[in-house]
Each structure stands twice: as structure tokens, then as C-alpha cells.
N, C-alpha and C. Protein backbone atom coordinates (compact mmCIF):
# COMPACT_ATOMS: atom_id res chain seq x y z
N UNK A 1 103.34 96.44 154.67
CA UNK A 1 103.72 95.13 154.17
C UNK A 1 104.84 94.58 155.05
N UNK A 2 104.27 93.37 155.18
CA UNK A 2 105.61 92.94 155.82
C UNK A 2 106.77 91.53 154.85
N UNK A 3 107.90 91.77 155.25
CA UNK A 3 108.88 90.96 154.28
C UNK A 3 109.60 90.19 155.10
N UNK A 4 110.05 88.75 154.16
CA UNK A 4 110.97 88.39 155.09
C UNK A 4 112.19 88.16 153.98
N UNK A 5 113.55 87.61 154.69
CA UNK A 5 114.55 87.53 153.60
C UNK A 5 114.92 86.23 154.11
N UNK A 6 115.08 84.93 153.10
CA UNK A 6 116.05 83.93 153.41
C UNK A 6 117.59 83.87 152.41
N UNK A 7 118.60 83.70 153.12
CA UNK A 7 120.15 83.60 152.71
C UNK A 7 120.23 82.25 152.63
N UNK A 8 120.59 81.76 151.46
CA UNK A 8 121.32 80.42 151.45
C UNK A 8 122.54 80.48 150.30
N UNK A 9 123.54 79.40 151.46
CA UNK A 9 124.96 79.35 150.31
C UNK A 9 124.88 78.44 149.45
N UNK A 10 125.13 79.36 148.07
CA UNK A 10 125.19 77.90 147.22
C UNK A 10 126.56 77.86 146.72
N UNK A 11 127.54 78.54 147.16
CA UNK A 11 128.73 78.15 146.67
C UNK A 11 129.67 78.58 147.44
N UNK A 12 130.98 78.30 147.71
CA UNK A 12 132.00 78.13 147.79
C UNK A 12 133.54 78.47 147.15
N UNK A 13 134.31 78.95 147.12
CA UNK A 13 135.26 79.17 146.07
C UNK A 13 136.47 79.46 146.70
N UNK A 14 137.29 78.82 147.10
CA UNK A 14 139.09 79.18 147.27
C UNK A 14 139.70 80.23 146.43
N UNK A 15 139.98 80.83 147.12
CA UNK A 15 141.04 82.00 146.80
C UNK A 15 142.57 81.90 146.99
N UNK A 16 143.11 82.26 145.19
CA UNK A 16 144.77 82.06 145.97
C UNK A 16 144.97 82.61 146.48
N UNK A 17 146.42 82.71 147.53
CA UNK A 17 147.02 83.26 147.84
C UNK A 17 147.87 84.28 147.14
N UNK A 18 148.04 85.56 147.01
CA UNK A 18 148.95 86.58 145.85
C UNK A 18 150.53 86.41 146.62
N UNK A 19 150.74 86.21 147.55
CA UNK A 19 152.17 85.88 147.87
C UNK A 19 151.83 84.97 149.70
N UNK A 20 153.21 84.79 150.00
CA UNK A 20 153.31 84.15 151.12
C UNK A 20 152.73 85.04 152.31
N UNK A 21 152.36 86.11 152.96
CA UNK A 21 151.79 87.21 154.03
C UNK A 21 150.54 87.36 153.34
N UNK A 22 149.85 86.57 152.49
CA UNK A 22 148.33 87.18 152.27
C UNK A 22 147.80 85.87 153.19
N UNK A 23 146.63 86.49 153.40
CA UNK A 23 145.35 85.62 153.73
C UNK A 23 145.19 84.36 153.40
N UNK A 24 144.53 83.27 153.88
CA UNK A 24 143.85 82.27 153.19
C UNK A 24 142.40 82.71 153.57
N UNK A 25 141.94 82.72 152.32
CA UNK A 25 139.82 83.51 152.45
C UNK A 25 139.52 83.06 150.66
N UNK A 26 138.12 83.07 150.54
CA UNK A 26 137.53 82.28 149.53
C UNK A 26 136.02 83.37 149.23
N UNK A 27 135.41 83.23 148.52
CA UNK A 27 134.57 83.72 147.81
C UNK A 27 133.19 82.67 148.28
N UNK A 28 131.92 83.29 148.80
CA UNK A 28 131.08 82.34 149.01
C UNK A 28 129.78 83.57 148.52
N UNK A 29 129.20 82.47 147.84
CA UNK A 29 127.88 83.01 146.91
C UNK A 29 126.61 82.42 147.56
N UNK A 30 126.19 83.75 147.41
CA UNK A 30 124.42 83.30 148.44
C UNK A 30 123.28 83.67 147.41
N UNK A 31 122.39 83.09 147.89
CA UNK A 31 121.21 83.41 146.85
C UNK A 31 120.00 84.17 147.87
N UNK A 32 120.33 85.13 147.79
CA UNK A 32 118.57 86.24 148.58
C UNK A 32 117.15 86.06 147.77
N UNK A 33 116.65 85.42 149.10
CA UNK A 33 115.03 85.45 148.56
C UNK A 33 114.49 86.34 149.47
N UNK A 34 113.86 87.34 148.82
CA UNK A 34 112.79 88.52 149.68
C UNK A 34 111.44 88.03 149.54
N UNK A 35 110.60 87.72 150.59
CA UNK A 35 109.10 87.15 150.19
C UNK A 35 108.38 88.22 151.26
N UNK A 36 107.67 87.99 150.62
CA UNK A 36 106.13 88.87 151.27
C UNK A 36 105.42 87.77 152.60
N UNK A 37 104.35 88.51 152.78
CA UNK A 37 103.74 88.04 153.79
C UNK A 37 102.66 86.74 153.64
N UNK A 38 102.41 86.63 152.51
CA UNK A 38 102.10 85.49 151.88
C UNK A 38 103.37 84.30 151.83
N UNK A 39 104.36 84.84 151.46
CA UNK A 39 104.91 83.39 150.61
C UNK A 39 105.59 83.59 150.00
N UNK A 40 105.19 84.60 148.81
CA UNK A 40 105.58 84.74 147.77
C UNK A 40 106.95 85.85 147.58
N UNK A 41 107.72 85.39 146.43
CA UNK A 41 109.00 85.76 146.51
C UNK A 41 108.38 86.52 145.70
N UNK A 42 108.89 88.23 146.19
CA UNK A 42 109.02 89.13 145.69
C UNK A 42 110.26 89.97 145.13
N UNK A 43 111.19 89.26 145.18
CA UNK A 43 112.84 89.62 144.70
C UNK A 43 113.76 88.81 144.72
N UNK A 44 114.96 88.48 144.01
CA UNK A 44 115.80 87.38 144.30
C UNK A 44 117.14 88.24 143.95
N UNK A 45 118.39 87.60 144.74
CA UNK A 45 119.40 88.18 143.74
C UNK A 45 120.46 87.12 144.34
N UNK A 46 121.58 87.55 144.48
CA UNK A 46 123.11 86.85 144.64
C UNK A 46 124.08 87.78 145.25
N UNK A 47 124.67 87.72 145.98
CA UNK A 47 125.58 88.18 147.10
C UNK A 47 126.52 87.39 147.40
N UNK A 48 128.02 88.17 146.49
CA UNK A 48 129.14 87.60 146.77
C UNK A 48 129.65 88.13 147.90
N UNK A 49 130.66 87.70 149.04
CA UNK A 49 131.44 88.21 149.96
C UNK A 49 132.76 87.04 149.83
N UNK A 50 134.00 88.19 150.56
CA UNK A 50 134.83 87.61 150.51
C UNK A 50 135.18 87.13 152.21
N UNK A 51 135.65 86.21 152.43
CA UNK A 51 135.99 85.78 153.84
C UNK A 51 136.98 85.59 153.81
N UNK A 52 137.98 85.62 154.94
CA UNK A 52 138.75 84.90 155.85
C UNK A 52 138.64 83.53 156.12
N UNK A 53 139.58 82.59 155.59
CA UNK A 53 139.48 81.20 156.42
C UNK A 53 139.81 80.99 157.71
N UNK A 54 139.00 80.06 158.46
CA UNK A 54 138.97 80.28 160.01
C UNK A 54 140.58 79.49 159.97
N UNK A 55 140.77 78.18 159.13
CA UNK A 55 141.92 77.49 159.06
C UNK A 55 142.75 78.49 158.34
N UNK A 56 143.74 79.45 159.15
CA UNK A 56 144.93 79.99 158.61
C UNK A 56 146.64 78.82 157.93
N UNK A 57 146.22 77.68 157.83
CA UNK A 57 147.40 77.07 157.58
C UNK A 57 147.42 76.38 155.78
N UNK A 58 146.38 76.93 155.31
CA UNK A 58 146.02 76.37 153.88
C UNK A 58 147.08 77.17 152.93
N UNK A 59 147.56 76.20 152.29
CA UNK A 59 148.76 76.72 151.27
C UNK A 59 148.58 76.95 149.94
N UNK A 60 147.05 77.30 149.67
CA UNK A 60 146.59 77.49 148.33
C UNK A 60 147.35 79.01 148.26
């Protein structure tokens, strides 16, 4: 069988800062579709990760 996977972001989310030397990085939520060789979605789920903001000067 063969599979394919598409990633798409559906969200976004700012993260505070816990003091002045932390990070600025945010929470971004994806939605996994696993489909078959037809088409058809054979699995779905959600995949949080946390990032790094590329803009280090955000004062959240």
C-alpha cells in the first residue's frame, strides 16, 4: 500500500514569556491527513509543536 500524508496549520498561539531571558516561541497546531492510494483518508490527527519566533524582539 502506498500512503501519503498532508500537514496543514490551522492554528497559531503566542506563548508568554516566564521571565525576561526566556524565548519568544508559540504553539502551532496542525491537522495530519494520512490517505491511501486512492484518496481516501485513512487517519487524521493533530500535532502540537512548540517553536521559536524567528522575530526575537516580541515582549509578550
Amino acid at each position: 500500500m502506498t500512503i501519503g500524508v498532508k500537514l496543514t496549520v490551522k492554528q497559531k498561539t503566542d506563548q508568554e514569556k516566564r521571565s525576561e531571558d526566556d524565548i519568544a516561541k508559540g504553539i502551532v497546531r496542525y491537522l495530519v491527513d494520512v490517505y491511501d492510494e486512492t484518496g481516501e483518508t485513512v487517519a487524521i490527527a493533530t500535532i502540537l509543536t512548540m517553536v521559536k519566533k524567528l522575530d526575537q524582539s516580541d515582549n509578550n
